[in-house]
PDB file of N, CA and C in Angstrom:
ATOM      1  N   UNK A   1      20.688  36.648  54.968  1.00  0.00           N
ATOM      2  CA  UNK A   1      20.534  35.588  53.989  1.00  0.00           C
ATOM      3  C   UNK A   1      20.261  34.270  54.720  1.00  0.00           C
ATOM      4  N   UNK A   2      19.479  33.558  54.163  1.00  0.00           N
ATOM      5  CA  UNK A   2      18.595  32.277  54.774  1.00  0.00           C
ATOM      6  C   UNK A   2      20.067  31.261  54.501  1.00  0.00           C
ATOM      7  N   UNK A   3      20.221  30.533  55.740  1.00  0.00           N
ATOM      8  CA  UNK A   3      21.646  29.229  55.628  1.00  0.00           C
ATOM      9  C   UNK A   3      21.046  28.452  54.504  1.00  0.00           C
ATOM     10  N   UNK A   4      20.006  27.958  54.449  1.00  0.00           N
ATOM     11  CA  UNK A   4      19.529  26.884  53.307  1.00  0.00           C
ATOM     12  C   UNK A   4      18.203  27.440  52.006  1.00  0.00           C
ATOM     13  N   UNK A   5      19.157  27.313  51.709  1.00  0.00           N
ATOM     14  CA  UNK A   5      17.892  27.335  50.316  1.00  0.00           C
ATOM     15  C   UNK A   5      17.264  26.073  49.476  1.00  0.00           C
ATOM     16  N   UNK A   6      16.495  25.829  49.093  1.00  0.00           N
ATOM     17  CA  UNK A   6      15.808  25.172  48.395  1.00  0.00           C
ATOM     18  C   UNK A   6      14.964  25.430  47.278  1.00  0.00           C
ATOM     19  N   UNK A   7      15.132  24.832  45.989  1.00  0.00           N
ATOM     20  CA  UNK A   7      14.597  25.564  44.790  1.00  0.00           C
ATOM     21  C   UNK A   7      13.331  24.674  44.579  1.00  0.00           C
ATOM     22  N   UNK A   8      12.235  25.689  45.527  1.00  0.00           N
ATOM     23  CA  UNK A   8      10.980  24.435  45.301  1.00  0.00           C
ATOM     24  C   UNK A   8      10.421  24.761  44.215  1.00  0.00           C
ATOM     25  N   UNK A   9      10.673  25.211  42.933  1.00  0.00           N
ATOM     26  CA  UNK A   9       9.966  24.770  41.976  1.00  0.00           C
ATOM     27  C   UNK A   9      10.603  23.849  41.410  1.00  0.00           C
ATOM     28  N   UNK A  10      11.879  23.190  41.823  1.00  0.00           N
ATOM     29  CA  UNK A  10      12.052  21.564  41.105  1.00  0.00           C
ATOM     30  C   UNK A  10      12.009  20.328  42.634  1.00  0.00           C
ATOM     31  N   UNK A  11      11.688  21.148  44.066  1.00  0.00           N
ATOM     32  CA  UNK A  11      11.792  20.055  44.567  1.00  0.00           C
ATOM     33  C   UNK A  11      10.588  18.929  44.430  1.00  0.00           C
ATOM     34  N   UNK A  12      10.597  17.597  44.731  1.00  0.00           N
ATOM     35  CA  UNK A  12       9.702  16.797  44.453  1.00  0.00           C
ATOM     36  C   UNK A  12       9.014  16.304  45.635  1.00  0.00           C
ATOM     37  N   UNK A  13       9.471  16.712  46.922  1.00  0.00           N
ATOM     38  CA  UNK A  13       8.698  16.568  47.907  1.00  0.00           C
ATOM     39  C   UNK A  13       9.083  15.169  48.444  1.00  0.00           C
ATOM     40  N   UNK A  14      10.531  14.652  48.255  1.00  0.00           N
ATOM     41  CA  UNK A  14      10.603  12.961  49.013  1.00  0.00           C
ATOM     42  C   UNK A  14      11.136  13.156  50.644  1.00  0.00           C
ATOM     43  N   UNK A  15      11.231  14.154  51.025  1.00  0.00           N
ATOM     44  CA  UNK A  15      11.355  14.530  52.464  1.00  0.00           C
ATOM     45  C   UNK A  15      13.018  13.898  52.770  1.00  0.00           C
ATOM     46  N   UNK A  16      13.649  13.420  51.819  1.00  0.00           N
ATOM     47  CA  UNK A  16      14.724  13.016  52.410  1.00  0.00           C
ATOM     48  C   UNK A  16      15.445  14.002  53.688  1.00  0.00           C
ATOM     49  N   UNK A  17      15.856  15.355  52.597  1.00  0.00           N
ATOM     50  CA  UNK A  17      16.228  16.100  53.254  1.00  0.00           C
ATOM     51  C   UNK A  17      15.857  16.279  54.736  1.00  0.00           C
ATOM     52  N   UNK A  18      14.732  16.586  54.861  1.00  0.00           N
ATOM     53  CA  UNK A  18      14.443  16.431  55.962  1.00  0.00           C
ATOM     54  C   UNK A  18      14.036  15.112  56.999  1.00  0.00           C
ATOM     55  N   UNK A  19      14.313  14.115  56.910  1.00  0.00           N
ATOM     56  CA  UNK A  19      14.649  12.707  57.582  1.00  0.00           C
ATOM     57  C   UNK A  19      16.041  12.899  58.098  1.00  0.00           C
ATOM     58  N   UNK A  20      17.545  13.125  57.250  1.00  0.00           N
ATOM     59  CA  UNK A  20      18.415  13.678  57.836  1.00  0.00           C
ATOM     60  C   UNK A  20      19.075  14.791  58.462  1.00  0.00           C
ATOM     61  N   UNK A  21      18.423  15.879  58.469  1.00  0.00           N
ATOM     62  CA  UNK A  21      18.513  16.923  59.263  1.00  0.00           C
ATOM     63  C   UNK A  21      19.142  16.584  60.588  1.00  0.00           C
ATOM     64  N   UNK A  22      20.460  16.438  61.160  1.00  0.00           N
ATOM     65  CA  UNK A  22      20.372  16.291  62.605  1.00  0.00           C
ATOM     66  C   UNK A  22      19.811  17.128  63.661  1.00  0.00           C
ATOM     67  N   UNK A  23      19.195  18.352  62.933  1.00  0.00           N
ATOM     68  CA  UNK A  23      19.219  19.795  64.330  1.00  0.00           C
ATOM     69  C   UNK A  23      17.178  19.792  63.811  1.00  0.00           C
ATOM     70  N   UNK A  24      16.559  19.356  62.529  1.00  0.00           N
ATOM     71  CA  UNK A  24      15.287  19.141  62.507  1.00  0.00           C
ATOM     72  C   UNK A  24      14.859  20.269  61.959  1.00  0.00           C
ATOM     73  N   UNK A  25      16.017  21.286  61.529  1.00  0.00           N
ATOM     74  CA  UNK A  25      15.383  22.463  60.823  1.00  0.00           C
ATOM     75  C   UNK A  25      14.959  22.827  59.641  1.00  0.00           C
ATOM     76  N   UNK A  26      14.801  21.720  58.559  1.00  0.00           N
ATOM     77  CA  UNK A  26      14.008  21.268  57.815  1.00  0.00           C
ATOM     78  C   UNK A  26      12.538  20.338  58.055  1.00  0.00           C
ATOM     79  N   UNK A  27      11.315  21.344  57.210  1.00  0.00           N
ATOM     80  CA  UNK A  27      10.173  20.385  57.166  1.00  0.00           C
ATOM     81  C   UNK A  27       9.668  20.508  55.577  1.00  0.00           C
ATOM     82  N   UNK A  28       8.746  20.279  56.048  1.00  0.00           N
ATOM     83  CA  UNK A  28       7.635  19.804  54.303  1.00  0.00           C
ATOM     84  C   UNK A  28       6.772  21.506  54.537  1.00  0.00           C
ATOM     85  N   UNK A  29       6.824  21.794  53.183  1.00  0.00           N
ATOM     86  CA  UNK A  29       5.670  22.902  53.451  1.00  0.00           C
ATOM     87  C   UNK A  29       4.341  22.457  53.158  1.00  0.00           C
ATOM     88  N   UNK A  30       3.532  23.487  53.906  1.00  0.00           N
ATOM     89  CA  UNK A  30       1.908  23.369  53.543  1.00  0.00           C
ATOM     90  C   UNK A  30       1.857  23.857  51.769  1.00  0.00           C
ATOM     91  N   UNK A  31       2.361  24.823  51.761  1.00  0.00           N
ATOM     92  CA  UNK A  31       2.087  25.001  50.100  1.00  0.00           C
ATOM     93  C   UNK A  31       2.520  24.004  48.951  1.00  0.00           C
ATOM     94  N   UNK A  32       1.970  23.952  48.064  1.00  0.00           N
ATOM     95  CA  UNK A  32       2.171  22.988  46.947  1.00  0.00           C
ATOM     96  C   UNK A  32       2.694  23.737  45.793  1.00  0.00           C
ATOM     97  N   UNK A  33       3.979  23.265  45.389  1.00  0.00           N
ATOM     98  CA  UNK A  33       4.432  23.654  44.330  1.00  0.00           C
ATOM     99  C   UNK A  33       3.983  23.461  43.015  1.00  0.00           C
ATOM    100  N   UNK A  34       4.529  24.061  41.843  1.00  0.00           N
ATOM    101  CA  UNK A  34       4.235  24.042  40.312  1.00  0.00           C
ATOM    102  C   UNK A  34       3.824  22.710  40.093  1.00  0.00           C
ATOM    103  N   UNK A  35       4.618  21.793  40.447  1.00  0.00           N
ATOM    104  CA  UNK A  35       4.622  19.987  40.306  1.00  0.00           C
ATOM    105  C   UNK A  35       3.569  19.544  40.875  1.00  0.00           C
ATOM    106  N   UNK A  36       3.317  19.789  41.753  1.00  0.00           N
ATOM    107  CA  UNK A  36       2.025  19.094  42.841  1.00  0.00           C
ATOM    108  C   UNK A  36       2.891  18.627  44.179  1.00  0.00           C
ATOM    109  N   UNK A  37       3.554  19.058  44.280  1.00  0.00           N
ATOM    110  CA  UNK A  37       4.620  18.075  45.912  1.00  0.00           C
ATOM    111  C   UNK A  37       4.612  19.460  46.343  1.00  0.00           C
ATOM    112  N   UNK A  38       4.301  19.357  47.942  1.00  0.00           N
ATOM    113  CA  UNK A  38       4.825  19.503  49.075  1.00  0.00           C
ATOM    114  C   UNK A  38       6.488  20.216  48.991  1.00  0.00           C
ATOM    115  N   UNK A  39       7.197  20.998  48.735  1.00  0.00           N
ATOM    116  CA  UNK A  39       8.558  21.241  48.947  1.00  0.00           C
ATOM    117  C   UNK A  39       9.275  21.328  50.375  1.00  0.00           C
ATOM    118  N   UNK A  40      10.300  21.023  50.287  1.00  0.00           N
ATOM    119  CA  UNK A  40      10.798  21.229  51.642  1.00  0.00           C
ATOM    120  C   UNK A  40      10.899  22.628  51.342  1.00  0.00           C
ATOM    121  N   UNK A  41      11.529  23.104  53.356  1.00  0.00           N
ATOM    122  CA  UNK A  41      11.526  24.761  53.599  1.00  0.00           C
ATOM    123  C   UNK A  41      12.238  24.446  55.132  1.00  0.00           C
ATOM    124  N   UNK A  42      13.478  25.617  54.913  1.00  0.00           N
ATOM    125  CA  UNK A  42      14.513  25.859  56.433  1.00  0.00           C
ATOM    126  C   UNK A  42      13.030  26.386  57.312  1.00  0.00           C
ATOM    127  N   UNK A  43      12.572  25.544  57.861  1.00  0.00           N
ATOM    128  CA  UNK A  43      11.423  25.751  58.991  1.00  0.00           C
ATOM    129  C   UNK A  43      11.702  26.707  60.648  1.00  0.00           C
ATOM    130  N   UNK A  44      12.979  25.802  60.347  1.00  0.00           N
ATOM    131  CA  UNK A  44      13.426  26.914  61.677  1.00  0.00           C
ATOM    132  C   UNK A  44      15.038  27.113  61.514  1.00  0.00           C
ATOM    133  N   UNK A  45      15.406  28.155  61.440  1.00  0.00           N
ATOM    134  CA  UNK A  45      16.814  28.815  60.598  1.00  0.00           C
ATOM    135  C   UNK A  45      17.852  28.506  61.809  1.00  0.00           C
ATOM    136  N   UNK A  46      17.058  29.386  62.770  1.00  0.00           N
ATOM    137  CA  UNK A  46      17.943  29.373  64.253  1.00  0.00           C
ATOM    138  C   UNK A  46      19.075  27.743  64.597  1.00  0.00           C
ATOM    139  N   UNK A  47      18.176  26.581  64.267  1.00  0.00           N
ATOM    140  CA  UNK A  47      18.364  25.705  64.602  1.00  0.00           C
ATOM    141  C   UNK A  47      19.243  25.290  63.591  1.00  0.00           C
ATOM    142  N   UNK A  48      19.430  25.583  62.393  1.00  0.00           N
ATOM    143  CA  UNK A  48      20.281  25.211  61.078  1.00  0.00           C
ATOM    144  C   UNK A  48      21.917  25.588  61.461  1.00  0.00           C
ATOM    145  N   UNK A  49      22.367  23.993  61.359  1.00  0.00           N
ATOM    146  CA  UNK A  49      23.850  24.918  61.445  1.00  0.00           C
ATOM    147  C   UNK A  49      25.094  24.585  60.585  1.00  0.00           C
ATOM    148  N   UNK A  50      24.136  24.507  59.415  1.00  0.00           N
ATOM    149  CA  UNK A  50      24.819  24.718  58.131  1.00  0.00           C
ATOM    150  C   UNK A  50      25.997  23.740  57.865  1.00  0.00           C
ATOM    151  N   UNK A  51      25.304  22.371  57.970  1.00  0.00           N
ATOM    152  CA  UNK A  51      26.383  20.974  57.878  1.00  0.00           C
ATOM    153  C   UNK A  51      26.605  20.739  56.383  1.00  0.00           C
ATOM    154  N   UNK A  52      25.513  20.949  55.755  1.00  0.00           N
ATOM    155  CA  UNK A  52      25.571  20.841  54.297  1.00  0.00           C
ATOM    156  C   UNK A  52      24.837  19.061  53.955  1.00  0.00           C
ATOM    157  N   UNK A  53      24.572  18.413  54.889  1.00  0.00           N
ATOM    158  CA  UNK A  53      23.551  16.997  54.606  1.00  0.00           C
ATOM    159  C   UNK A  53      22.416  17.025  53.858  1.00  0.00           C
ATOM    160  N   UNK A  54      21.751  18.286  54.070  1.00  0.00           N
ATOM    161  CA  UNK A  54      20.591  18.110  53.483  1.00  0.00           C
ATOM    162  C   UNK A  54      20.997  18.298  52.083  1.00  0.00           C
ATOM    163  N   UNK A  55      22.323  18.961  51.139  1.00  0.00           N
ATOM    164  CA  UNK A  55      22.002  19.307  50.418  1.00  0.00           C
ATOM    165  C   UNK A  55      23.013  18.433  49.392  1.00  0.00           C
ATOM    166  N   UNK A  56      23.627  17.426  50.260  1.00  0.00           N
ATOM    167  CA  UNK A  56      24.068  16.150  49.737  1.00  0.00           C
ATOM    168  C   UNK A  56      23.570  14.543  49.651  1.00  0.00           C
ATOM    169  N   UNK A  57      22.496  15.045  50.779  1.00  0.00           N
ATOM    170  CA  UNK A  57      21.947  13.714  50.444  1.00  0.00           C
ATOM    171  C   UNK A  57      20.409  14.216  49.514  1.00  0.00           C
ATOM    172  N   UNK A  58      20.155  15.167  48.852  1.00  0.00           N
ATOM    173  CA  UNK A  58      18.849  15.424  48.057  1.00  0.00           C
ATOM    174  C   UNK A  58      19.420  15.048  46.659  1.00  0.00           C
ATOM    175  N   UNK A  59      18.504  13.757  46.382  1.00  0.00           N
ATOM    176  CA  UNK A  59      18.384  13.211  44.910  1.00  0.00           C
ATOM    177  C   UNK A  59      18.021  14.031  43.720  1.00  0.00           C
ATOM    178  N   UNK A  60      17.656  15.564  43.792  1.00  0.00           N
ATOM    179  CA  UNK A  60      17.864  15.867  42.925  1.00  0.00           C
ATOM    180  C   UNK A  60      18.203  17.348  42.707  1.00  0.00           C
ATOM    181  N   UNK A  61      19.309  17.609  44.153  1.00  0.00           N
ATOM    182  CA  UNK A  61      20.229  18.618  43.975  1.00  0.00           C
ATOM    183  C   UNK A  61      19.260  20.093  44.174  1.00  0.00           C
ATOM    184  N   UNK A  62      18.435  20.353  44.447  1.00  0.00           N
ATOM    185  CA  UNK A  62      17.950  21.692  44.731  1.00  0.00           C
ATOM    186  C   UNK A  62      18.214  22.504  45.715  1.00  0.00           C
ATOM    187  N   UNK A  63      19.117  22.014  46.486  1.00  0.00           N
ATOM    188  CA  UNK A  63      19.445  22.642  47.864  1.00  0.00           C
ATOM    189  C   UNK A  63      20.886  23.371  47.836  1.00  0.00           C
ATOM    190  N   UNK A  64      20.850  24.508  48.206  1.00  0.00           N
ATOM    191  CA  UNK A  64      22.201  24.949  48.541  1.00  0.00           C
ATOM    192  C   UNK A  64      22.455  25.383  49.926  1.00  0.00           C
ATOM    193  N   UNK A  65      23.580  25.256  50.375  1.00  0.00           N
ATOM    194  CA  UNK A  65      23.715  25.305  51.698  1.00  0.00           C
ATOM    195  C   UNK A  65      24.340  26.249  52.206  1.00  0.00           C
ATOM    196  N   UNK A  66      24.681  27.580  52.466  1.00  0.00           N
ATOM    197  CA  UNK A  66      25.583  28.646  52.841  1.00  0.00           C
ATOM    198  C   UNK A  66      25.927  28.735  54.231  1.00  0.00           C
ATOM    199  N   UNK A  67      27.519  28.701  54.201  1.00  0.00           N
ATOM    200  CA  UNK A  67      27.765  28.672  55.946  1.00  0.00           C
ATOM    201  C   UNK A  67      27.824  30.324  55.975  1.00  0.00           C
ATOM    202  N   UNK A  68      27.607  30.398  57.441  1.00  0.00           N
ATOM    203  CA  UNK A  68      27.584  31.688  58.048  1.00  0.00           C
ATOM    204  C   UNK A  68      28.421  32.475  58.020  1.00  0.00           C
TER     205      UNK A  68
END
C-alpha cells in the first residue's frame, strides 16, 4: 500500500503539498485531471516517510497519509 494517497479527482493542483514535503517525495503530475489541474502524486515512495505535512497543510483535504 502506497504511504500517501491523494484523491486527484478533487485535487486542484496548488502544489502546496508539495512545496512542504521535507524528503521531496511529492510532485505535480504530467496528467491532467477531471478539473483541468495538474494533481499532485507520491513521486518517489522510497523517500516518503510518512510525517503526515502534506496532508495537513492541503487546503482542500485530499490527502491521506498512512504510516508504515
Amino acid at each position: 500500500m502506497k504511504k500517501v494517497v491523494v484523491n486527484e479527482a478533487k485535487c486542484k493542483g496548488c502544489g502546496v503539498c508539495v512545496n512542504f514535503c521535507p524528503k521531496s517525495a511529492l510532485a505535480m503530475a504530467d496528467r491532467i485531471n477531471s478539473k483541468g489541474y495538474h494533481p499532485a502524486e507520491l513521486a518517489n515512495e522510497a523517500a516518503c516517510i510518512s510525517c503526515g505535512i502534506c496532508g495537513r497543510v492541503c487546503p482542500d483535504a485530499v490527502i491521506e497519509v498512512f504510516k508504515p
